[in-house]
C-alpha atoms as a PDB file:
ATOM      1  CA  UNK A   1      12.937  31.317 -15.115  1.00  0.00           C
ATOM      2  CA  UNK A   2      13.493  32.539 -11.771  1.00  0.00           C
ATOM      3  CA  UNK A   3      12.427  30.416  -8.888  1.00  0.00           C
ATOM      4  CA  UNK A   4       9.479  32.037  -7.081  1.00  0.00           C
ATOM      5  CA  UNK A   5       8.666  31.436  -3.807  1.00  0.00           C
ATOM      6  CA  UNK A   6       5.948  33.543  -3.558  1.00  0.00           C
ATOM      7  CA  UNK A   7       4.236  31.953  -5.871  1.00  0.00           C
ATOM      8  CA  UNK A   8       4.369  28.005  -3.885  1.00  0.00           C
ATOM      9  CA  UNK A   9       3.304  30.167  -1.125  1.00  0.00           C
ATOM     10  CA  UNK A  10       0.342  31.184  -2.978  1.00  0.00           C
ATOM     11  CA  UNK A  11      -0.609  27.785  -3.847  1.00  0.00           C
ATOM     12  CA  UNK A  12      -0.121  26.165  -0.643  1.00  0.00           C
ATOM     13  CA  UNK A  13      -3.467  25.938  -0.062  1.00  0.00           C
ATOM     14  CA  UNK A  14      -4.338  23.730  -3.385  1.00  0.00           C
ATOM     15  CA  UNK A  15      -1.408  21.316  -2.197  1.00  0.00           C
ATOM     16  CA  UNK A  16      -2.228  21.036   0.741  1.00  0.00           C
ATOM     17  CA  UNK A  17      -6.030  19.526  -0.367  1.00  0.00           C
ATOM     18  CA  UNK A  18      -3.844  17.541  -2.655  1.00  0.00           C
ATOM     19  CA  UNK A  19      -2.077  15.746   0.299  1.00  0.00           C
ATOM     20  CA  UNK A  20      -4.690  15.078   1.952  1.00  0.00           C
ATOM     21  CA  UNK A  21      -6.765  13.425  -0.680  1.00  0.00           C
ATOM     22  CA  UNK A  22      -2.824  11.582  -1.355  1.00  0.00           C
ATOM     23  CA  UNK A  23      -3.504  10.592   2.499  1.00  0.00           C
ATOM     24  CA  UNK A  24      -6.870   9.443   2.826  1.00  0.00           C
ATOM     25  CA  UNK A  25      -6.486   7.122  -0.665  1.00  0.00           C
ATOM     26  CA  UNK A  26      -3.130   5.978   0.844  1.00  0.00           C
ATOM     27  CA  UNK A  27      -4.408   5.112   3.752  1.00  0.00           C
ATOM     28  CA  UNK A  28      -7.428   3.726   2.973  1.00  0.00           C
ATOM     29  CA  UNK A  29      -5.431   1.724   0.140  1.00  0.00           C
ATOM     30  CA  UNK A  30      -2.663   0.527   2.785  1.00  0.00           C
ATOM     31  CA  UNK A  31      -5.103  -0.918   5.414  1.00  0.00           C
ATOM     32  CA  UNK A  32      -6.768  -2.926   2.843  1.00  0.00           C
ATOM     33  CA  UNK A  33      -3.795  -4.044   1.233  1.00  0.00           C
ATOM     34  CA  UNK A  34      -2.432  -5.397   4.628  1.00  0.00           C
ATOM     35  CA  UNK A  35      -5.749  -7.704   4.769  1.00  0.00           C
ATOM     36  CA  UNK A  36      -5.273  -8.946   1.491  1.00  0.00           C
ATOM     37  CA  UNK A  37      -2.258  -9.650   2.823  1.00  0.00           C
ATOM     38  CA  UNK A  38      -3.128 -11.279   5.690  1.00  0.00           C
ATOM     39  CA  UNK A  39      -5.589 -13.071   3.928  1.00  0.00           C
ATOM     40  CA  UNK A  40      -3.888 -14.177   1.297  1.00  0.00           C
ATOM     41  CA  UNK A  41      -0.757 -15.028   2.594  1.00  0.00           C
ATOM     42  CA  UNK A  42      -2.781 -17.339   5.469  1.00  0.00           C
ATOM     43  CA  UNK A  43      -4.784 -18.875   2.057  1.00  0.00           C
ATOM     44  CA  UNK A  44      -1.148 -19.874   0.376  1.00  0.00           C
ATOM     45  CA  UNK A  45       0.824 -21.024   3.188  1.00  0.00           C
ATOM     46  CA  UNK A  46      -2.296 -23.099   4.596  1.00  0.00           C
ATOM     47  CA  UNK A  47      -2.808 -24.353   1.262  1.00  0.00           C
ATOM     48  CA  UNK A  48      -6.659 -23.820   1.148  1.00  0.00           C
ATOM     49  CA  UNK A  49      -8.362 -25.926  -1.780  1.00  0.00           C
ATOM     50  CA  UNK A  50      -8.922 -23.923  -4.758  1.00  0.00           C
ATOM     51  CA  UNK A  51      -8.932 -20.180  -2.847  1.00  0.00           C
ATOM     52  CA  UNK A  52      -5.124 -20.704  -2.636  1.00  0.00           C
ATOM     53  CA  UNK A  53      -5.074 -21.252  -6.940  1.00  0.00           C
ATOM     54  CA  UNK A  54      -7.101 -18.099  -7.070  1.00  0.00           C
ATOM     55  CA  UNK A  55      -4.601 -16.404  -5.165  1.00  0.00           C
ATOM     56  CA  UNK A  56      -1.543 -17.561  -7.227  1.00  0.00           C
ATOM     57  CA  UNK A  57      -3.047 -15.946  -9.825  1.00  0.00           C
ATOM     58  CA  UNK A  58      -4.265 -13.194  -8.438  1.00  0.00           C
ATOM     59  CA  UNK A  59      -0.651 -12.311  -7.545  1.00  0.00           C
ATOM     60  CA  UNK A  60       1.111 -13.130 -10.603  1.00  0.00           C
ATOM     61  CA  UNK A  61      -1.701 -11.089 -12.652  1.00  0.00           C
ATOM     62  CA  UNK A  62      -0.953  -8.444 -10.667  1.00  0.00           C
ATOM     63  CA  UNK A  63       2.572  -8.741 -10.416  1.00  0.00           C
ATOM     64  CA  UNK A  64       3.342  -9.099 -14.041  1.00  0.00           C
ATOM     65  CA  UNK A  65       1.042  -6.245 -15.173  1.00  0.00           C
ATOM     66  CA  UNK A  66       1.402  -2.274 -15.408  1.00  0.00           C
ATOM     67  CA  UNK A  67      -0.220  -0.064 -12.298  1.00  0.00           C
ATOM     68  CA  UNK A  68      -1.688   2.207 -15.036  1.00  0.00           C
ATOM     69  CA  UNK A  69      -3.323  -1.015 -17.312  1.00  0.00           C
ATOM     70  CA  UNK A  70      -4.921  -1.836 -14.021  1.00  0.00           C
ATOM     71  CA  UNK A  71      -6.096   1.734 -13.007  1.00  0.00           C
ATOM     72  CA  UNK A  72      -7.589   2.147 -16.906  1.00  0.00           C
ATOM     73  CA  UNK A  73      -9.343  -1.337 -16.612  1.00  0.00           C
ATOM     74  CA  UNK A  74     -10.667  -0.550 -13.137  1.00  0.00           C
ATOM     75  CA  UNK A  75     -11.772   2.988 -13.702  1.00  0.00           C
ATOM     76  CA  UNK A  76     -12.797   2.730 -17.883  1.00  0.00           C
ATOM     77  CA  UNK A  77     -13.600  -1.137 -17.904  1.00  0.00           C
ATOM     78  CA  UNK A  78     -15.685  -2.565 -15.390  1.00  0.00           C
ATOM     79  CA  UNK A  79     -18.029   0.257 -15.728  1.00  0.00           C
ATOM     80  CA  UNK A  80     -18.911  -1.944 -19.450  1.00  0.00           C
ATOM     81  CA  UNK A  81     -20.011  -4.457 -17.186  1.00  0.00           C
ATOM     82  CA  UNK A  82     -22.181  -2.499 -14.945  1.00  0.00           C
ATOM     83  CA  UNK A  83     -19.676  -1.942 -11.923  1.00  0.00           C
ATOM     84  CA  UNK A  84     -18.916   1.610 -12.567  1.00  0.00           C
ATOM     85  CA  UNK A  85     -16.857   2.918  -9.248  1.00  0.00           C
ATOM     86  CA  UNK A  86     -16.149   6.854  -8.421  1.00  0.00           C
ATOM     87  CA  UNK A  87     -12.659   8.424  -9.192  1.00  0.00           C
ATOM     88  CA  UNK A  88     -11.987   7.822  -5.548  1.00  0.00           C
ATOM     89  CA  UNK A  89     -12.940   4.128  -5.015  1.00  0.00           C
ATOM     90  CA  UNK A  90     -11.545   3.659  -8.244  1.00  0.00           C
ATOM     91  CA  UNK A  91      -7.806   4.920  -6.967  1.00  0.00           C
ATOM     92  CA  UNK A  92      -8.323   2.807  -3.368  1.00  0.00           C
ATOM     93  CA  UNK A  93      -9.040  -0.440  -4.881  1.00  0.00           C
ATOM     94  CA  UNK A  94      -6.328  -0.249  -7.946  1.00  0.00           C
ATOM     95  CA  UNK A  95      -4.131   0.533  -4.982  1.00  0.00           C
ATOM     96  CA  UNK A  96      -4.819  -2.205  -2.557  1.00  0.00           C
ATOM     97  CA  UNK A  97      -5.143  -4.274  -5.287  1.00  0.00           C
ATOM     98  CA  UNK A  98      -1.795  -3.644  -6.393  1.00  0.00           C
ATOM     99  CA  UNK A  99      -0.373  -3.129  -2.752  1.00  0.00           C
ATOM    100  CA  UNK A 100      -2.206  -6.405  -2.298  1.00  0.00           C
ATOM    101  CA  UNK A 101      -0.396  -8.580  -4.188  1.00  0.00           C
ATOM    102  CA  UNK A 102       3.273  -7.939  -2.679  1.00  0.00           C
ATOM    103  CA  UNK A 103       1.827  -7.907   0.753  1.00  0.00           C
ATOM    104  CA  UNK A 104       0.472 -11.899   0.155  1.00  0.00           C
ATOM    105  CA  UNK A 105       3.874 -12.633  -0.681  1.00  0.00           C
ATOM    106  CA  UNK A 106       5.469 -10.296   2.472  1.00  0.00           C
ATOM    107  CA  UNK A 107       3.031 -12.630   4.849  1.00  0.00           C
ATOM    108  CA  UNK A 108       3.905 -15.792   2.741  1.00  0.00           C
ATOM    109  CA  UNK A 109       7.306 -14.884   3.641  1.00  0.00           C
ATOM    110  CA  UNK A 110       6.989 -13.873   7.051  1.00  0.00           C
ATOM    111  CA  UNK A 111       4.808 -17.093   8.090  1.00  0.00           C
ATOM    112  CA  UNK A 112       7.462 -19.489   6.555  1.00  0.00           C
ATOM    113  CA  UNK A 113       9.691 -18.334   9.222  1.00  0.00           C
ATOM    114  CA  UNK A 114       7.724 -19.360  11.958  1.00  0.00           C
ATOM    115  CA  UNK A 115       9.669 -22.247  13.253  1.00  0.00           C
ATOM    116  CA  UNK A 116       7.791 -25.982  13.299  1.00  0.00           C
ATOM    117  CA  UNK A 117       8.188 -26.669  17.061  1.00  0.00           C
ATOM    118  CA  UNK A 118       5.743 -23.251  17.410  1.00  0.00           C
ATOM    119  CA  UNK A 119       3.626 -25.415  15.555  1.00  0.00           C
ATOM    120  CA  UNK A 120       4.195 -28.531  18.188  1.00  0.00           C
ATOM    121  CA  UNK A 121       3.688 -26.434  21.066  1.00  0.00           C
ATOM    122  CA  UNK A 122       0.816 -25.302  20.169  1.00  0.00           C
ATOM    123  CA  UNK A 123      -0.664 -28.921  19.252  1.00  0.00           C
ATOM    124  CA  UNK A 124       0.885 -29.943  22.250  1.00  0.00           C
ATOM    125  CA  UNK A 125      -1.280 -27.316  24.031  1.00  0.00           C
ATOM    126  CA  UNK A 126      -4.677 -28.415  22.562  1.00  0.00           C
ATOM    127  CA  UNK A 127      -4.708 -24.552  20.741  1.00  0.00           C
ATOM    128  CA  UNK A 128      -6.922 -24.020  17.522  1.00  0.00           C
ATOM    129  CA  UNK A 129      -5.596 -24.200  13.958  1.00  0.00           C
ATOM    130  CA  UNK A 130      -7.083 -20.752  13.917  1.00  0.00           C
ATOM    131  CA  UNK A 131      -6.000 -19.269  17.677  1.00  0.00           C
ATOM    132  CA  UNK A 132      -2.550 -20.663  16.950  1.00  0.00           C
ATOM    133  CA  UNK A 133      -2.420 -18.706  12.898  1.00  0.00           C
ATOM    134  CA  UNK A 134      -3.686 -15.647  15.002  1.00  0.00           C
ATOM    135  CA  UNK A 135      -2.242 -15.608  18.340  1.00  0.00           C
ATOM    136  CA  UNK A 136       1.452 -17.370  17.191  1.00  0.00           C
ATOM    137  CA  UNK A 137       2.050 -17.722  13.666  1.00  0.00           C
ATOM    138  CA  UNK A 138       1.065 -14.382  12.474  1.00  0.00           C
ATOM    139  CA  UNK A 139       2.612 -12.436  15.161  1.00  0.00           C
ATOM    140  CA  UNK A 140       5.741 -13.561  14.197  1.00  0.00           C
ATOM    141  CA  UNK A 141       5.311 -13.280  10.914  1.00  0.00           C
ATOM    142  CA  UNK A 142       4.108  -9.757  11.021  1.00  0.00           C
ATOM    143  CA  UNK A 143       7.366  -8.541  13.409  1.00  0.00           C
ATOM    144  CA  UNK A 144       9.765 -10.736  10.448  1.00  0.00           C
ATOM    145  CA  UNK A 145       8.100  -8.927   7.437  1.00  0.00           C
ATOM    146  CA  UNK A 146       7.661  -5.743   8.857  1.00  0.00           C
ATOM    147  CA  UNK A 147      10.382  -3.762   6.581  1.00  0.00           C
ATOM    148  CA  UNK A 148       9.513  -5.693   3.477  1.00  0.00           C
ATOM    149  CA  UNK A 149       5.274  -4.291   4.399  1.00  0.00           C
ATOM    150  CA  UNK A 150       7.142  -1.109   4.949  1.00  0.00           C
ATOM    151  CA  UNK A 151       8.563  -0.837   1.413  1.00  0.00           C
ATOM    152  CA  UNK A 152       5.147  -1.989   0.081  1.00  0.00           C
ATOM    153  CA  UNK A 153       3.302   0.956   1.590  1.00  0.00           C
ATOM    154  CA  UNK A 154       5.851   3.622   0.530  1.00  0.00           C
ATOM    155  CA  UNK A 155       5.557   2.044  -3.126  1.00  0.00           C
ATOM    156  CA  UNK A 156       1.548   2.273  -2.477  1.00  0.00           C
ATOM    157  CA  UNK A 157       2.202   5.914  -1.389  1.00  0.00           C
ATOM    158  CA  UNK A 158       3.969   6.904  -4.239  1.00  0.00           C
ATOM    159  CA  UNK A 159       2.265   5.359  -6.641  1.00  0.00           C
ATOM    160  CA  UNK A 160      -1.007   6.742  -5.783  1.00  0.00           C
ATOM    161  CA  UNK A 161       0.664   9.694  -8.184  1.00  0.00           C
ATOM    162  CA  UNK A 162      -0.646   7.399 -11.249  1.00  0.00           C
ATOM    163  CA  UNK A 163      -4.092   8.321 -10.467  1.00  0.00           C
ATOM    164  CA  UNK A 164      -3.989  12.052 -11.464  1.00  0.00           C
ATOM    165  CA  UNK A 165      -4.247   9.988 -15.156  1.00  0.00           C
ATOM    166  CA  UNK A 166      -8.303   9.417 -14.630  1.00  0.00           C
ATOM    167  CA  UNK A 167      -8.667  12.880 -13.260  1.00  0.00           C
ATOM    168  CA  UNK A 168      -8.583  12.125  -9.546  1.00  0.00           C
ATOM    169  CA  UNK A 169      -7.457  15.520  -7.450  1.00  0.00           C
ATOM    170  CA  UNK A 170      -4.259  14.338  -5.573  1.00  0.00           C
ATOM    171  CA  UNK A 171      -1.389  16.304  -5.292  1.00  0.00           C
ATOM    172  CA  UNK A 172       0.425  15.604  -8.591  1.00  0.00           C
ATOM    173  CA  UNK A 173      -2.771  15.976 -10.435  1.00  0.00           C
ATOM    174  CA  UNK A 174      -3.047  19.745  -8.479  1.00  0.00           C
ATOM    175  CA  UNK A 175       1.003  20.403  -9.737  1.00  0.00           C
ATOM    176  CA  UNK A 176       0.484  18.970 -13.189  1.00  0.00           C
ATOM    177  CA  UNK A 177      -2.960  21.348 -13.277  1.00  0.00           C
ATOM    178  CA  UNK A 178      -1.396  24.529 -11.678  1.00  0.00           C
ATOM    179  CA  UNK A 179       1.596  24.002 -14.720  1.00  0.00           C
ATOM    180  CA  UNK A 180      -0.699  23.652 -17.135  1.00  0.00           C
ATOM    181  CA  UNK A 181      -2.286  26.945 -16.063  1.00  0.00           C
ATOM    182  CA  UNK A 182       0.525  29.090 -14.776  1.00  0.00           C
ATOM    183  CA  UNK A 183       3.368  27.579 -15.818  1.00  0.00           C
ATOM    184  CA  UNK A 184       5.230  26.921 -13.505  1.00  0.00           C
ATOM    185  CA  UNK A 185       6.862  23.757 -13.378  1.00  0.00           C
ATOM    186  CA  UNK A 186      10.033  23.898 -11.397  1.00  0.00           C
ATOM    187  CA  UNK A 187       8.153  25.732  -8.356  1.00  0.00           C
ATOM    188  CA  UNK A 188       5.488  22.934  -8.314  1.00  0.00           C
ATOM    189  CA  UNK A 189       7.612  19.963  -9.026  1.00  0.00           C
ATOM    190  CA  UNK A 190      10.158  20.679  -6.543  1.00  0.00           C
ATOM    191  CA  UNK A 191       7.431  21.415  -4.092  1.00  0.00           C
ATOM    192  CA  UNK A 192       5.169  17.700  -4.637  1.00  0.00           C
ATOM    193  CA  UNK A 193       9.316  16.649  -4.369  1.00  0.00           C
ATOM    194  CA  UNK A 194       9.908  17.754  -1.239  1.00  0.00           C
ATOM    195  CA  UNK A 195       6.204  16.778   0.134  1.00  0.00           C
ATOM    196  CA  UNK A 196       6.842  12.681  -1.218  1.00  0.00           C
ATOM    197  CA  UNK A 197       9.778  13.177   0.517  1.00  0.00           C
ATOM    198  CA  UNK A 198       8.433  13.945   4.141  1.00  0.00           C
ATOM    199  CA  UNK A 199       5.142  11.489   3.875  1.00  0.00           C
ATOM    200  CA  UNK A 200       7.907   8.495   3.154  1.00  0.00           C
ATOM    201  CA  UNK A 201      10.175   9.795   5.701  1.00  0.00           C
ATOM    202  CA  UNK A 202       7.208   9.912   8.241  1.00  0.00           C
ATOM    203  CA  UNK A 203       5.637   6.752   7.247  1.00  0.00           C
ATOM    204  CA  UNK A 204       9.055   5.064   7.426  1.00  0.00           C
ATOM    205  CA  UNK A 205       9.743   7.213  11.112  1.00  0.00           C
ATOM    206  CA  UNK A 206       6.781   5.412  12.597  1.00  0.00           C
ATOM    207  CA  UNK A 207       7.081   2.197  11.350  1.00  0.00           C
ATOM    208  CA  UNK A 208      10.411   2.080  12.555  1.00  0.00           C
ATOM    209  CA  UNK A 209       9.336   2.817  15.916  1.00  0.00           C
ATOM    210  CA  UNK A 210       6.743  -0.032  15.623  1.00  0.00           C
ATOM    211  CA  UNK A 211       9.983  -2.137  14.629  1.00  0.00           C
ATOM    212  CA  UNK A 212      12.094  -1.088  17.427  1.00  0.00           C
ATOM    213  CA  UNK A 213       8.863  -1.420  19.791  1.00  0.00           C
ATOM    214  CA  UNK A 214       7.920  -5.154  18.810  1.00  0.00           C
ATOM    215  CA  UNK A 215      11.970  -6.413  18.775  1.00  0.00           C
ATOM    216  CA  UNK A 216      12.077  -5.350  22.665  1.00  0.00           C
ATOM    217  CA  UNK A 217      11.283  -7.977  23.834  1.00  0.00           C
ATOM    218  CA  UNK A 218      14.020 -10.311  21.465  1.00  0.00           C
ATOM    219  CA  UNK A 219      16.412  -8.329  22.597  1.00  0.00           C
ATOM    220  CA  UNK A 220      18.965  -9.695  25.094  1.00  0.00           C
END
């Protein structure tokens, strides 16, 4: 089958509504992820009674379970027990859920850097347990884990494919529809290809920038 370029042309505008649903789930997904994060990172390395159990847990459930188990449970399941969510909530919260869990551990990670005599300084400056976790300690953090949140989101952004399996219309779901109707697989999959390709290349552009912006002043 020849390759016809007429035809992506043609249903250009279709993918494009697919992106942008991709982008607003993604995005809405990604934010909430990072507060889970932050959250649940601060709840682990502070060692909060009980809340920092739950968040064990939470993780390793998470962690140790299929994307697609989760999506079915959130999207078929809880609506058994009277929490039935909308095809879109139902993709943002399976994401940040899942995003979630690998961003407590990026924070964990990021926070166990923070040297001790940060710690003493800020003791030694009569500072808050909470201004010095927000002003010093997560700063810090956040600039050390930055590439391993980066690979986290682009994970988030590609697997927000998974949802075109409970009907929700982002872009693979708009390919895998227009192939079922016309056909025409290698035109759409090589298209959706190349589109993945430029969202992670733009997501990882700016968050290199961020990088490079909060290194400066490290540099010598």
């Amino acid at each position: 089958m020849d390759f016809d370029l007429n035809y992506l042309l043609a249903q250009w505008p279709a993918l494009l509504d697919g992106v942008l649903m991709t982008l607003r789930v993604s995005l809405l997904a990604i934010t909430f992820s990072l507060l889970i994060g932050v959250l649940g990172g601060a709840a682990r390395v502070i060692k909060v009674p009980v809340l920092a159990q739950i968040v064990v847990l939470y993780v390793e459930l998470i962690r140790n379970t299929p994307i697609l188990v989760q999506l079915f449970f959130i999207f078929y399941g809880l609506p058994a027990i009277g929490m039935e969510l909308s095809l879109f909530w139902s993709g943002v919260v399976c994401l940040s859920l899942w995003a979630g869990a690998y961003q407590v551990e990026n924070v964990r990670g990021g926070l166990a850097t923070v040297e001790n005599g940060m710690r003493e300084a800020s003791v030694a400056l009569s500072l808050k347990r909470s201004h010095y976790f927000c002003l010093v300690a997560l700063p810090i953090a956040f600039r050390t884990s930055l590439p391993a949140m980066l690979n986290t989101a682009i994970s988030l952004l590609k697997n927000s494919s998974y949802l075109q399996a409970i009907g929700l219309a982002e872009l693979t779901f708009v390919a895998v529809d227009r192939i079922a109707t016309d056909f025409r697989a290698i035109e759409m999959f090589s298209a959706i290809c190349v589109i993945y390709l430029v969202l992670v290349a733009i997501l990882a552009l700016l968050t290199g920038r961020l990088s490079a912006h909060l290194q400066r002043p490290f540099r010598q």
